[in-house]
N, C-alpha and C. Protein backbone atom coordinates (compact mmCIF):
# COMPACT_ATOMS: atom_id res chain seq x y z
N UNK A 1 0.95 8.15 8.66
CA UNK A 1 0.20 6.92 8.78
C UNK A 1 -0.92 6.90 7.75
N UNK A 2 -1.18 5.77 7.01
CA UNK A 2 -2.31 5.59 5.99
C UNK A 2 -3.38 5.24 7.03
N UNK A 3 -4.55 6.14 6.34
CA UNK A 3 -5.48 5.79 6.54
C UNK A 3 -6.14 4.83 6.37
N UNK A 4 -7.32 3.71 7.26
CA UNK A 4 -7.58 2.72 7.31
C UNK A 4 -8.23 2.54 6.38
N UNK A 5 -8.63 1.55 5.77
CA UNK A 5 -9.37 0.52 4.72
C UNK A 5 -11.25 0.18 5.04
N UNK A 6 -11.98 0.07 4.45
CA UNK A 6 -12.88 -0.69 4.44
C UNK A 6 -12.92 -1.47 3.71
N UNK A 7 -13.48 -2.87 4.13
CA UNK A 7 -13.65 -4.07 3.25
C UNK A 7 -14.96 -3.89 2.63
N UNK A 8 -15.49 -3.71 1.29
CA UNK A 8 -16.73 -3.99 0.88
C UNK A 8 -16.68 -5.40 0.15
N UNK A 9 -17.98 -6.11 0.62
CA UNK A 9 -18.07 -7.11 0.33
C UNK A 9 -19.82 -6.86 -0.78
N UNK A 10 -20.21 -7.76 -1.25
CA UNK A 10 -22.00 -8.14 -1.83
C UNK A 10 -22.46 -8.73 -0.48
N UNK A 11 -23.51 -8.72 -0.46
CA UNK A 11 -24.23 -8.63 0.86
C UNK A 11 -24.09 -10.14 1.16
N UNK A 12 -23.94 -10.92 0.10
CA UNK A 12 -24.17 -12.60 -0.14
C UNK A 12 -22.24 -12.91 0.35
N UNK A 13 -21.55 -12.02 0.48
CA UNK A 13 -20.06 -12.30 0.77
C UNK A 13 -18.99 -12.33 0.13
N UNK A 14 -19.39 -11.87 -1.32
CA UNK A 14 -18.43 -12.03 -1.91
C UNK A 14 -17.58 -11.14 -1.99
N UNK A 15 -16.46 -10.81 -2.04
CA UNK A 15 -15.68 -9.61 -2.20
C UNK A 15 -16.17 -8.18 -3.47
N UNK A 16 -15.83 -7.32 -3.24
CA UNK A 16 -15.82 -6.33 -4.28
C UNK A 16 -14.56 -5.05 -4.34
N UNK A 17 -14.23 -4.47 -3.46
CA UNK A 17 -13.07 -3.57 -2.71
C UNK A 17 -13.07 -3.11 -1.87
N UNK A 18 -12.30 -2.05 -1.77
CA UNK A 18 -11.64 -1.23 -0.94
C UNK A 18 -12.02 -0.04 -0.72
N UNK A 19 -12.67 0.36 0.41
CA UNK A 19 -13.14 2.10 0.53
C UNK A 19 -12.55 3.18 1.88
N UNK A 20 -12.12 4.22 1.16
CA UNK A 20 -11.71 5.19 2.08
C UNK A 20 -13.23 5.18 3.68
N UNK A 21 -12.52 5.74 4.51
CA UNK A 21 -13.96 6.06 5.12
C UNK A 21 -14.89 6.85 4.60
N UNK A 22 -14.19 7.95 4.32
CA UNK A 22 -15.72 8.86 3.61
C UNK A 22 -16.23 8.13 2.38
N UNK A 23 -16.27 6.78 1.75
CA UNK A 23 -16.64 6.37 0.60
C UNK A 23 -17.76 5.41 1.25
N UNK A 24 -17.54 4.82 2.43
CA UNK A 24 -18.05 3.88 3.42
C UNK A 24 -18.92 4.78 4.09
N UNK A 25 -18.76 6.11 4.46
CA UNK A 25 -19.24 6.82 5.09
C UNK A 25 -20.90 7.26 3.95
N UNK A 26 -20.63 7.30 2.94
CA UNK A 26 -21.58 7.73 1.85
C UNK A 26 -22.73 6.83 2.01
N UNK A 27 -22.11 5.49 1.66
CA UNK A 27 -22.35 4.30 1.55
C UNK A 27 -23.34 3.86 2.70
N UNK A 28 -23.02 4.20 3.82
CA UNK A 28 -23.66 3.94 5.28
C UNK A 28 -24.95 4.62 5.18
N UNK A 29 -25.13 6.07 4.71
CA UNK A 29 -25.95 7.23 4.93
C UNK A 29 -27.06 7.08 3.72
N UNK A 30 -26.78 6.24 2.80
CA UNK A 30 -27.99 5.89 1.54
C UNK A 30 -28.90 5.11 2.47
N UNK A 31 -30.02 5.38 1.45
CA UNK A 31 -31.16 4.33 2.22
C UNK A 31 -32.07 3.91 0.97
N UNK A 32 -30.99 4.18 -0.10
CA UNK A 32 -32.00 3.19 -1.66
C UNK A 32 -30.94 2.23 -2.06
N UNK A 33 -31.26 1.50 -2.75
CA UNK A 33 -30.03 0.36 -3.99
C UNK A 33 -28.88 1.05 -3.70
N UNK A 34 -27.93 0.10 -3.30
CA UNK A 34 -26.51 0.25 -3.47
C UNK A 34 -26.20 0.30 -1.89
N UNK A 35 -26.88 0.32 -1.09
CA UNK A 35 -26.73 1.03 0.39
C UNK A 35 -26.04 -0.12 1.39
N UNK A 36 -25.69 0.04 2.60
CA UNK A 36 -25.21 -0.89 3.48
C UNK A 36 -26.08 -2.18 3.91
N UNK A 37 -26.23 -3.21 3.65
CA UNK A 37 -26.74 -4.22 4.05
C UNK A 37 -26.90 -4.75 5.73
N UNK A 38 -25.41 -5.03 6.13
CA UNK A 38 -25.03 -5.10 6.87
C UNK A 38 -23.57 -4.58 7.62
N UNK A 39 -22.85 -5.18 8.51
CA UNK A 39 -21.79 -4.69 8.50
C UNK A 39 -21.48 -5.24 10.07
N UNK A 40 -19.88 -5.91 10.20
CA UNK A 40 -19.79 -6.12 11.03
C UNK A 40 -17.82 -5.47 11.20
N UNK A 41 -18.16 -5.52 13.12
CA UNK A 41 -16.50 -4.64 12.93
C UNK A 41 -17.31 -3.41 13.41
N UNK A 42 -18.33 -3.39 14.30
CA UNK A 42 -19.12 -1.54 14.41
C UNK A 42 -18.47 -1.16 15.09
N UNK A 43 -18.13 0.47 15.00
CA UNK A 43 -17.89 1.39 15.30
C UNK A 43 -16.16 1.44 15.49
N UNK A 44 -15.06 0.46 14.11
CA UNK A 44 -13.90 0.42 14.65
C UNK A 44 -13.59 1.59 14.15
N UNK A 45 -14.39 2.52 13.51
CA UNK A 45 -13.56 4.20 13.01
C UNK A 45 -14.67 4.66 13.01
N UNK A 46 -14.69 6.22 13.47
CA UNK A 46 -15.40 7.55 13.94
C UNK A 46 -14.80 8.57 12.88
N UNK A 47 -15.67 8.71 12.15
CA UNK A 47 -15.09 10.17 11.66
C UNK A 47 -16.36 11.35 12.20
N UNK A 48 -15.24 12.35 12.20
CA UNK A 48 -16.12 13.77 13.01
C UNK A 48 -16.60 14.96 11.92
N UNK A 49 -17.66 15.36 11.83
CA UNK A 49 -18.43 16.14 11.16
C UNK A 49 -18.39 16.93 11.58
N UNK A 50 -19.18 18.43 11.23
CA UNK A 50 -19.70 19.41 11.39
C UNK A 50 -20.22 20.09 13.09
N UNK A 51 -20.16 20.99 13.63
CA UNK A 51 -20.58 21.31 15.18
C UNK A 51 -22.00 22.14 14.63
N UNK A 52 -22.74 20.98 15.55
CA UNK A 52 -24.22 21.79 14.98
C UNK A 52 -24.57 23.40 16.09
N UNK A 53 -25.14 24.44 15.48
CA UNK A 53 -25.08 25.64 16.07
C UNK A 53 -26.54 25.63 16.89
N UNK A 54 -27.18 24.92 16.74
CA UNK A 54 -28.13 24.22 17.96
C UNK A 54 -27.80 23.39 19.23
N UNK A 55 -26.85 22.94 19.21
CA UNK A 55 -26.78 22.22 20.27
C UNK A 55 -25.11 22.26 20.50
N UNK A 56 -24.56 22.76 19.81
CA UNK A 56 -22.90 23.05 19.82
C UNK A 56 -22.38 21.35 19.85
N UNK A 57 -22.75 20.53 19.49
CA UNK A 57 -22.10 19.28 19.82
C UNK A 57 -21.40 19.43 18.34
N UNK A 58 -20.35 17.95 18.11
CA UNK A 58 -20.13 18.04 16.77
C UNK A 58 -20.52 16.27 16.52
N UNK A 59 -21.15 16.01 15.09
CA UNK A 59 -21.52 15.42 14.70
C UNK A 59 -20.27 14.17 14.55
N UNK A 60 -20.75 13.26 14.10
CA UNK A 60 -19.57 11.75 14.17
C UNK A 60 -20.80 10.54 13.75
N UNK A 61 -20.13 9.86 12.37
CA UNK A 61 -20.37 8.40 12.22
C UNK A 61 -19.60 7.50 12.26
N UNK A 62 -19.69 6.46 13.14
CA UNK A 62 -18.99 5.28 13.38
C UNK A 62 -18.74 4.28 11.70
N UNK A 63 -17.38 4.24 11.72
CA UNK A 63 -17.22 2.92 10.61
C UNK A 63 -17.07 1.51 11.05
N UNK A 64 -17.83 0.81 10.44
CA UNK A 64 -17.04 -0.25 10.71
C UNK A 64 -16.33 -0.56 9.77
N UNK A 65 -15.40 -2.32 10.10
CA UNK A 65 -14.18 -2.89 9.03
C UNK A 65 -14.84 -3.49 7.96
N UNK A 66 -15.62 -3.91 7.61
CA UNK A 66 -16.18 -4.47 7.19
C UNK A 66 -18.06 -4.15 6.45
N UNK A 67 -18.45 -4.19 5.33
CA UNK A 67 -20.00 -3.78 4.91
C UNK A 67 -20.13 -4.52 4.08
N UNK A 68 -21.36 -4.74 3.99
CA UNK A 68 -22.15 -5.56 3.34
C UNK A 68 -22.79 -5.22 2.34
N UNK A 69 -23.08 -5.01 1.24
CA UNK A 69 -24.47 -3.77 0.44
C UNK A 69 -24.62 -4.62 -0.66
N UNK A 70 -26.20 -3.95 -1.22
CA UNK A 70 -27.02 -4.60 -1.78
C UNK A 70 -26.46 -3.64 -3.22
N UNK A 71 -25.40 -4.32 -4.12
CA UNK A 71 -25.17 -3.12 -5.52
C UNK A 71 -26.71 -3.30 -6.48
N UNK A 72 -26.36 -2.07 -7.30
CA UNK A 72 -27.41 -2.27 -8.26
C UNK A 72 -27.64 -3.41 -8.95
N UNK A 73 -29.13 -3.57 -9.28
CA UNK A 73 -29.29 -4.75 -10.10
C UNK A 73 -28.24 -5.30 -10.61
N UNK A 74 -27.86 -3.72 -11.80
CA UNK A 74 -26.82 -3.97 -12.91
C UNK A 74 -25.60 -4.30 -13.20
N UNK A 75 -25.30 -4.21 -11.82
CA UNK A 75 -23.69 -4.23 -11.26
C UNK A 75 -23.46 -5.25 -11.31
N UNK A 76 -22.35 -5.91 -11.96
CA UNK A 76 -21.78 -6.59 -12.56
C UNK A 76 -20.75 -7.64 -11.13
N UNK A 77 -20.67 -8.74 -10.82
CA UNK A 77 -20.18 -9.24 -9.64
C UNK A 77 -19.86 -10.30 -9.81
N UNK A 78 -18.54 -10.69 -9.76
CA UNK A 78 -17.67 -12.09 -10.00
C UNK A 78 -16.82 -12.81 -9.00
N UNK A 79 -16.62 -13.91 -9.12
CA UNK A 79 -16.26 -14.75 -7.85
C UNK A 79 -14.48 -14.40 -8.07
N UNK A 80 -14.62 -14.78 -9.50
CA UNK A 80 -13.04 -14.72 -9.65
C UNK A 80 -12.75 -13.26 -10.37
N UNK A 81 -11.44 -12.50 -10.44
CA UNK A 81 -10.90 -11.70 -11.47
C UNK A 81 -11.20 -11.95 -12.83
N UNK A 82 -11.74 -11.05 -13.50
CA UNK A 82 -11.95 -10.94 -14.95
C UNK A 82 -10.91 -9.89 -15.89
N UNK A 83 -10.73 -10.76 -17.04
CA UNK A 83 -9.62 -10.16 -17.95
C UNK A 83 -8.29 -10.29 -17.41
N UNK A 84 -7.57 -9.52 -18.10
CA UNK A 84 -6.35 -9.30 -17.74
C UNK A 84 -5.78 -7.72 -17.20
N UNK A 85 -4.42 -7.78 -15.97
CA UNK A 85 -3.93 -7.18 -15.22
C UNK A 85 -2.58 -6.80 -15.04
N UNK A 86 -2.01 -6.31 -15.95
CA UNK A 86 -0.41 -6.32 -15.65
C UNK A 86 -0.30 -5.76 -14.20
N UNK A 87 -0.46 -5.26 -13.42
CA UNK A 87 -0.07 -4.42 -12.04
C UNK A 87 -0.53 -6.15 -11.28
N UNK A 88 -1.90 -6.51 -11.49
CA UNK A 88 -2.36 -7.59 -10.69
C UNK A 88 -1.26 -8.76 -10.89
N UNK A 89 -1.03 -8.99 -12.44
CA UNK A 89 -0.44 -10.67 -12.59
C UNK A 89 0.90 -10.48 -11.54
N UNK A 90 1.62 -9.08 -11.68
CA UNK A 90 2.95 -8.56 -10.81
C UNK A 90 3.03 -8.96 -9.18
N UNK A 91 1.64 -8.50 -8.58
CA UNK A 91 1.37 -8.96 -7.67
C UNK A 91 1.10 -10.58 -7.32
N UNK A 92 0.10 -11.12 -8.19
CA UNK A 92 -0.15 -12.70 -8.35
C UNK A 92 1.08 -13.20 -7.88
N UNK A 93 2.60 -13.09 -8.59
CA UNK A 93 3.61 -13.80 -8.40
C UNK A 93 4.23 -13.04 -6.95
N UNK A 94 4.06 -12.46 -6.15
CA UNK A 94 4.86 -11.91 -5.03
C UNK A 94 5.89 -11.41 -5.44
N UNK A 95 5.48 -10.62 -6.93
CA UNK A 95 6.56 -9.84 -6.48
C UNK A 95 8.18 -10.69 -7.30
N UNK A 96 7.93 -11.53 -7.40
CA UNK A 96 9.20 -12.07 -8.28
C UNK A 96 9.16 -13.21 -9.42
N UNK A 97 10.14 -13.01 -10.27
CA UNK A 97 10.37 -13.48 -10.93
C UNK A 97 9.32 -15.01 -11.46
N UNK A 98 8.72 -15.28 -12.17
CA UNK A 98 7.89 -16.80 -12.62
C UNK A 98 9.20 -17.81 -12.52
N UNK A 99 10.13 -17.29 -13.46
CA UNK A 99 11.37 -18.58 -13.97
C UNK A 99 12.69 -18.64 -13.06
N UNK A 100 13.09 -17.29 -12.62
CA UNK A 100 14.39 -17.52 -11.46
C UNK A 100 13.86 -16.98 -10.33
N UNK A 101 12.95 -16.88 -9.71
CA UNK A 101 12.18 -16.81 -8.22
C UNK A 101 13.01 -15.35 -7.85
N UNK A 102 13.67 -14.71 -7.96
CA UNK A 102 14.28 -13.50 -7.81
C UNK A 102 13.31 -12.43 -7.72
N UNK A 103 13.46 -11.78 -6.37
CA UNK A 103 12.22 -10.96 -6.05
C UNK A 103 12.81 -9.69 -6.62
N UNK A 104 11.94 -9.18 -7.33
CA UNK A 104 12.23 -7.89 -8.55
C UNK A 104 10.80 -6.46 -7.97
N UNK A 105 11.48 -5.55 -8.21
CA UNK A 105 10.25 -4.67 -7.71
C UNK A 105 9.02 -4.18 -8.69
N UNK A 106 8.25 -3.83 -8.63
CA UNK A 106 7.23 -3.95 -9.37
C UNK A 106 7.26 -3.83 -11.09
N UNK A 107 8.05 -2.03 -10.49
CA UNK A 107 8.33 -1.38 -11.69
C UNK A 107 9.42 -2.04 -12.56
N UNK A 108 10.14 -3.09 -12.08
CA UNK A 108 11.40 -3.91 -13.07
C UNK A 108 11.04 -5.45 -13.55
N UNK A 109 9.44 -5.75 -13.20
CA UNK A 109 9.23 -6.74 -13.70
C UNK A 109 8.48 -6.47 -14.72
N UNK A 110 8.54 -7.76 -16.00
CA UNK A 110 7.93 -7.43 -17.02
C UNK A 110 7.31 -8.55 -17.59
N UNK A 111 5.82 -8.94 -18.59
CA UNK A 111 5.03 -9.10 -18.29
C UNK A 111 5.75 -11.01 -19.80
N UNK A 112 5.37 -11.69 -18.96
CA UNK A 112 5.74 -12.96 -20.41
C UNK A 112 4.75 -13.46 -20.67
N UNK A 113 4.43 -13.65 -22.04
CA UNK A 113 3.17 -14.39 -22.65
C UNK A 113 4.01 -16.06 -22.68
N UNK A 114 3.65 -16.95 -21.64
CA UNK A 114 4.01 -18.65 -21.76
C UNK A 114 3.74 -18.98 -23.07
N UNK A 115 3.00 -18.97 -23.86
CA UNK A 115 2.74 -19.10 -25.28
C UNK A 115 2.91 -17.71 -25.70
N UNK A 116 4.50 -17.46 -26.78
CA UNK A 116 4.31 -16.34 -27.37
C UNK A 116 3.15 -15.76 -28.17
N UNK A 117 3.41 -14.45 -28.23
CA UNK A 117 2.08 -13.62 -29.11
C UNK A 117 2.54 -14.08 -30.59
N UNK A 118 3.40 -14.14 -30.81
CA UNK A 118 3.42 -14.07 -32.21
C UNK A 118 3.22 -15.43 -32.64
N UNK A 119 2.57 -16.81 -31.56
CA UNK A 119 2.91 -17.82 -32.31
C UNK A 119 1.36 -18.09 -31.72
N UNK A 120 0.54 -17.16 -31.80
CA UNK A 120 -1.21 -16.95 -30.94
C UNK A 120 -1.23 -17.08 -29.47
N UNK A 121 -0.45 -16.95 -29.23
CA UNK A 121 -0.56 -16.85 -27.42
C UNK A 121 -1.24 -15.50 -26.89
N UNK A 122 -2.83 -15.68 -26.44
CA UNK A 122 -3.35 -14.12 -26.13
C UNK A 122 -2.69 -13.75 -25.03
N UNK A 123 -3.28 -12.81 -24.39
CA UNK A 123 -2.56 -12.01 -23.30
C UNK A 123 -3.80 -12.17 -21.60
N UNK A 124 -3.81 -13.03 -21.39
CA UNK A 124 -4.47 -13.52 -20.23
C UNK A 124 -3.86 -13.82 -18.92
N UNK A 125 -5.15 -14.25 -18.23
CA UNK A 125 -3.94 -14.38 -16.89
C UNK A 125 -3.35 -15.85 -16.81
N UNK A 126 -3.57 -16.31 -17.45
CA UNK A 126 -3.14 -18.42 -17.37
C UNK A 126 -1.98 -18.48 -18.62
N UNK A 127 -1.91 -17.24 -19.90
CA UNK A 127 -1.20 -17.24 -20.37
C UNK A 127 0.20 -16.24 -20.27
N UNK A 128 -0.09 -15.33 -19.09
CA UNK A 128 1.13 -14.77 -18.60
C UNK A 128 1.48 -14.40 -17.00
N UNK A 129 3.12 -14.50 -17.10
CA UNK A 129 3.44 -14.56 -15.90
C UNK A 129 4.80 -13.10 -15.67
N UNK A 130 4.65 -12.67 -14.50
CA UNK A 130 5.74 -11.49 -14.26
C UNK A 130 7.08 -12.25 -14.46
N UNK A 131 7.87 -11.49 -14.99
CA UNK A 131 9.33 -11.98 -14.96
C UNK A 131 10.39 -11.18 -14.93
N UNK A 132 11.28 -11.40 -14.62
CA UNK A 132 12.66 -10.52 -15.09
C UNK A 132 12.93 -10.04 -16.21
N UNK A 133 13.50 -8.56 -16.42
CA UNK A 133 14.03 -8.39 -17.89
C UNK A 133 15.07 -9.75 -18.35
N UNK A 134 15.94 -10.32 -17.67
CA UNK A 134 17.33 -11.13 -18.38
C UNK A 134 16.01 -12.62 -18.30
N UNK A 135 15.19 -12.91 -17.74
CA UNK A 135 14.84 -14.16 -18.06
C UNK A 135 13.77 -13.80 -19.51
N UNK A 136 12.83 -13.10 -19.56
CA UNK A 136 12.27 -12.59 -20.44
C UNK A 136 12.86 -12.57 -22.14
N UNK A 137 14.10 -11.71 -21.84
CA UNK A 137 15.38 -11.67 -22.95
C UNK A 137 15.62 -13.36 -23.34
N UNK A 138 15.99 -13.80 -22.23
CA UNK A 138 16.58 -15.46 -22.47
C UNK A 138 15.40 -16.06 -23.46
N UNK A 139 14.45 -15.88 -22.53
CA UNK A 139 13.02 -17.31 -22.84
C UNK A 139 12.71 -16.41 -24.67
N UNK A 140 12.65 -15.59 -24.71
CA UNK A 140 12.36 -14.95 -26.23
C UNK A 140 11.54 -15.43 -26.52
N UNK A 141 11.26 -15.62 -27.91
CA UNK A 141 10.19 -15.96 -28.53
C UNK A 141 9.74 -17.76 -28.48
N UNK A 142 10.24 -17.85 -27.58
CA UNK A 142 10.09 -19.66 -27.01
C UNK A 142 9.25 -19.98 -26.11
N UNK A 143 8.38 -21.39 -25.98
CA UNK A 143 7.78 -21.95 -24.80
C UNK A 143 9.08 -22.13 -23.80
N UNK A 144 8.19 -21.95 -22.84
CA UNK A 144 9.35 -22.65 -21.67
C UNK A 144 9.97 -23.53 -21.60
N UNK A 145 9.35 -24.55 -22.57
CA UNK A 145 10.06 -25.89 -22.69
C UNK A 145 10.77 -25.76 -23.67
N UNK A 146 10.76 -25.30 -24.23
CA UNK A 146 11.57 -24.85 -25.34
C UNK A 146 12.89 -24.03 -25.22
N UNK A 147 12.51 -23.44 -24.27
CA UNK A 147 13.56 -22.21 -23.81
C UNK A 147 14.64 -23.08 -22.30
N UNK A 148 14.08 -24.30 -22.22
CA UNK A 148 14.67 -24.90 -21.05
C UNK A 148 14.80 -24.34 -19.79
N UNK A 149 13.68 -23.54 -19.93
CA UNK A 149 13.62 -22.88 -18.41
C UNK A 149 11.53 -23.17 -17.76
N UNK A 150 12.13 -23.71 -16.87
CA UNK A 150 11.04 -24.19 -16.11
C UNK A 150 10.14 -23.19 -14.98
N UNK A 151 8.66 -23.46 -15.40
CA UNK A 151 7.98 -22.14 -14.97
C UNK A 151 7.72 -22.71 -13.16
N UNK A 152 8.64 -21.93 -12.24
CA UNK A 152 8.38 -21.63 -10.71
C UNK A 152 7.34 -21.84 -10.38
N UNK A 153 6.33 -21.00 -11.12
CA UNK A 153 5.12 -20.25 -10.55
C UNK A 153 4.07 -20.42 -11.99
N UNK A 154 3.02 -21.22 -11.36
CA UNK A 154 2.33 -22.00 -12.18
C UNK A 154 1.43 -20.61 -11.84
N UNK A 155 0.68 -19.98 -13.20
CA UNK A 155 -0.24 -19.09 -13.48
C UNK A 155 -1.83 -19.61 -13.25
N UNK A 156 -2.25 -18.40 -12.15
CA UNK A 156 -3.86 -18.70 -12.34
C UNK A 156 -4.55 -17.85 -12.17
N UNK A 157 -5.79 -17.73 -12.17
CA UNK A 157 -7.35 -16.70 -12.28
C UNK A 157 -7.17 -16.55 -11.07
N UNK A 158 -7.03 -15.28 -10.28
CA UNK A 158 -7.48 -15.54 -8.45
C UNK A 158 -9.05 -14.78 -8.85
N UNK A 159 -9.56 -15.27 -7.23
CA UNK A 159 -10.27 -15.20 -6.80
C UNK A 159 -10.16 -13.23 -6.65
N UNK A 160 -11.61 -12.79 -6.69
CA UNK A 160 -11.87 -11.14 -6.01
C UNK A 160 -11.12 -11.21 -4.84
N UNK A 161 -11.40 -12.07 -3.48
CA UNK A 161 -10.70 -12.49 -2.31
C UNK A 161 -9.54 -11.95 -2.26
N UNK A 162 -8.62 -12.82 -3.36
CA UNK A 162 -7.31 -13.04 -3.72
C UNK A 162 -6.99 -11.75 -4.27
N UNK A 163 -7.30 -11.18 -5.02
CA UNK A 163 -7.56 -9.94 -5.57
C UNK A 163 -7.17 -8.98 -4.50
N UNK A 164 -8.09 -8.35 -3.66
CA UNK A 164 -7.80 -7.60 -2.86
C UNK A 164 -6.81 -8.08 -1.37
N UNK A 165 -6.57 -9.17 -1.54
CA UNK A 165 -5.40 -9.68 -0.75
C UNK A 165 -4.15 -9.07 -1.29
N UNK A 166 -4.13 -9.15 -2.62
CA UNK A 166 -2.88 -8.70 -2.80
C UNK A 166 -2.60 -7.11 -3.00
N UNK A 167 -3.84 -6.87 -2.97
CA UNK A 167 -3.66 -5.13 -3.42
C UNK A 167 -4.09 -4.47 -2.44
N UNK A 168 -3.85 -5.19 -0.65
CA UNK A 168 -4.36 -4.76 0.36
C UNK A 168 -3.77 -3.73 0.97
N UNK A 169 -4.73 -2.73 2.18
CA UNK A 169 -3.84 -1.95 2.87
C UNK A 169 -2.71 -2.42 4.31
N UNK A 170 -2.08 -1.23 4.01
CA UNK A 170 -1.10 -1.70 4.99
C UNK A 170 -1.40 -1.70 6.31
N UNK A 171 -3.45 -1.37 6.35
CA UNK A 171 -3.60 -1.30 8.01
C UNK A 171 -4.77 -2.47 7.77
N UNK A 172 -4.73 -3.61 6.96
CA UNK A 172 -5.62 -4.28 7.06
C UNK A 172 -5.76 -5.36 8.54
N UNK A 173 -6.78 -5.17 9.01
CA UNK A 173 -7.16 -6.44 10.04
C UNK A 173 -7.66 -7.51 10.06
N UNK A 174 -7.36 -8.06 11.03
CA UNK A 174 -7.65 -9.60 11.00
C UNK A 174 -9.22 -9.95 10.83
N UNK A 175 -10.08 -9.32 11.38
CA UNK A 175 -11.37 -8.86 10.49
C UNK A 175 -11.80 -9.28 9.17
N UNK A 176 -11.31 -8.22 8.54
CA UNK A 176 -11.31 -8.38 6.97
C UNK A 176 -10.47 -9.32 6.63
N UNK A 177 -9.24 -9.43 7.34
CA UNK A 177 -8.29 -11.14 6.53
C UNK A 177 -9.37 -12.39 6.62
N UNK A 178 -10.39 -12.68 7.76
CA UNK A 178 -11.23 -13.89 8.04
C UNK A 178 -11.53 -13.89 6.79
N UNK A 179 -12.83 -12.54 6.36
CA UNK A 179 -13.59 -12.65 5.35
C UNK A 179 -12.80 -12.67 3.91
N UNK A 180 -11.67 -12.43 3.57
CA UNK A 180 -10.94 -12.86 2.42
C UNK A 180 -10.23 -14.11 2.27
N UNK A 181 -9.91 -14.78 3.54
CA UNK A 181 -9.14 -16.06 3.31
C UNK A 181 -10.32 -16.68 3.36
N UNK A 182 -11.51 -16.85 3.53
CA UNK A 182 -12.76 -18.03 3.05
C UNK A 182 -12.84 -18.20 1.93
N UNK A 183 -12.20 -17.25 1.15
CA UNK A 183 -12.42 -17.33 -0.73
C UNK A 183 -10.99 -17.37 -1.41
N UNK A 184 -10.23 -18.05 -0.44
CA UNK A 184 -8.95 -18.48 -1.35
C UNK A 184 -9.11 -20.03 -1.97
N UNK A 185 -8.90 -19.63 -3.24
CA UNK A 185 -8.57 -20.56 -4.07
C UNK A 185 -7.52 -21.76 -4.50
N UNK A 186 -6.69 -20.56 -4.29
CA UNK A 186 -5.52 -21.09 -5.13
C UNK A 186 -4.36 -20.81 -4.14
N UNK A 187 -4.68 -20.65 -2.84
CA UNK A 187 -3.16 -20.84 -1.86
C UNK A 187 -2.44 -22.15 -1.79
N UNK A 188 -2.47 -23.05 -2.29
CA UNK A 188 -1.40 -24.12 -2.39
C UNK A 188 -0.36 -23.25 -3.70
N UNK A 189 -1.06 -22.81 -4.23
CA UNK A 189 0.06 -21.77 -5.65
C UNK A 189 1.25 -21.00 -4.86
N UNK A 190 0.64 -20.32 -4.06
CA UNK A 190 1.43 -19.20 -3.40
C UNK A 190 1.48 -19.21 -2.17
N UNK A 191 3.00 -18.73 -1.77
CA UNK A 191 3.16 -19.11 -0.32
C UNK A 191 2.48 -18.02 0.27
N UNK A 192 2.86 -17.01 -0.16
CA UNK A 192 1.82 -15.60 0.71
C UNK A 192 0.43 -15.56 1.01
N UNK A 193 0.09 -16.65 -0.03
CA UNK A 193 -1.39 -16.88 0.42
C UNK A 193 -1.77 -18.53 1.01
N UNK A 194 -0.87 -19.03 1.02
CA UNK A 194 -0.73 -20.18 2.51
C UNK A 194 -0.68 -19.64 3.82
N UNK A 195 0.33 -18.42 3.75
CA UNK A 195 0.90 -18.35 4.98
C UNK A 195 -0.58 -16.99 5.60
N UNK A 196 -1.45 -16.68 4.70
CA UNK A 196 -1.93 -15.30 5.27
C UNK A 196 -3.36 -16.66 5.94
N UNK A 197 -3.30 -17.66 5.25
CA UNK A 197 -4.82 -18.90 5.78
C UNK A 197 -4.12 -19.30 7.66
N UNK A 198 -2.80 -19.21 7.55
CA UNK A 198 -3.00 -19.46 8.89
C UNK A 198 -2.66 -18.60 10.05
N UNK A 199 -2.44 -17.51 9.34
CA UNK A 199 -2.81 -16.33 10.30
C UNK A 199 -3.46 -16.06 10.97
């Protein structure tokens, strides 16, 4: 069984990631910049410490699903995903195909610039989409319109939200789903992220 998830959020709500407990556990126990704000979800995980030789008990801090913290000044914090992601854009599409909807596994999809590179098409997330090796091969050095194959899956920026929606754990709760589906964007795009808003 995988171990559970913490949601870290900016204290203001916005998403940031994903922490083991002992990373949450660190996190809890600061008391300068960077430290727990808030946190709601108390006490849904206990991890057990040390047996103190004074009192023979053994030590335990409660996690919750969810924290809040105040990052450094410097720390850098965005609403949406910045740059580009081949593992992420893979995910963006669920997993299949942009042009024949054919669900392909991670490692067999491959990455299409909609505006080829060689004709200035950079490598972004609005300018590429996961695809199949045989549609990839087909579309070649062509626009889609060009190539007469019509793009499924219209490309976009997600949201941090969206972000760790898709790169979530497999013990995530309904908890942490509240606080990530408030910052979906772009679920009319994707059905996985229609269907996780009315969960």
């Amino acid at each position: 069984m995988r171990q559970p998830m913490v949601l870290r959020l900016h204290a203001s709500g916005i998403p940031i990631d994903w922490l083991t407990l002992e990373e949450a556990a660190v996190l809890m126990s600061r008391a300068f910049e960077g430290g727990v704000v808030w946190a709601d979800g108390e006490a849904a995980y206990r991890l057990h410490g040390g047996t103190s030789s004074l009192t023979g008990q053994q030590s335990f801090i409660d996690i919750p699903e969810v924290i809040g913290v105040s990052p450094p000044v410097n720390a850098m914090l965005a609403f949406e995903h910045t740059g580009f992601n081949r593992v992420l854009c893979k995910y963006r599409e669920g997993l299949c195909c942009a042009y024949c909807g054919v669900t392909v596994t991670r490692q067999a999809l491959t990455i299409d610039h909609i505006l080829p590179r060689s004709r200035g098409g950079r490598l972004s997330m609005l300018n590429a989409v996961a695809c199949c090796q045989r549609c990839n091969s087909l579309k070649g050095n062509r626009t889609p319109e060009e190539a007469g194959m019509a793009l499924l899956l219209k490309p976009f920026v997600p949201t941090m939200a969206e972000v760790l929606y898709m790169t979530r754990p497999k013990s995530m709760t309904a908890r942490q789903l509240w606080y990530l589906k408030c910052q979906f964007k772009n679920a009319p795009l994707r059905a996985y992220l229609t269907k996780a808003l009315v969960a």
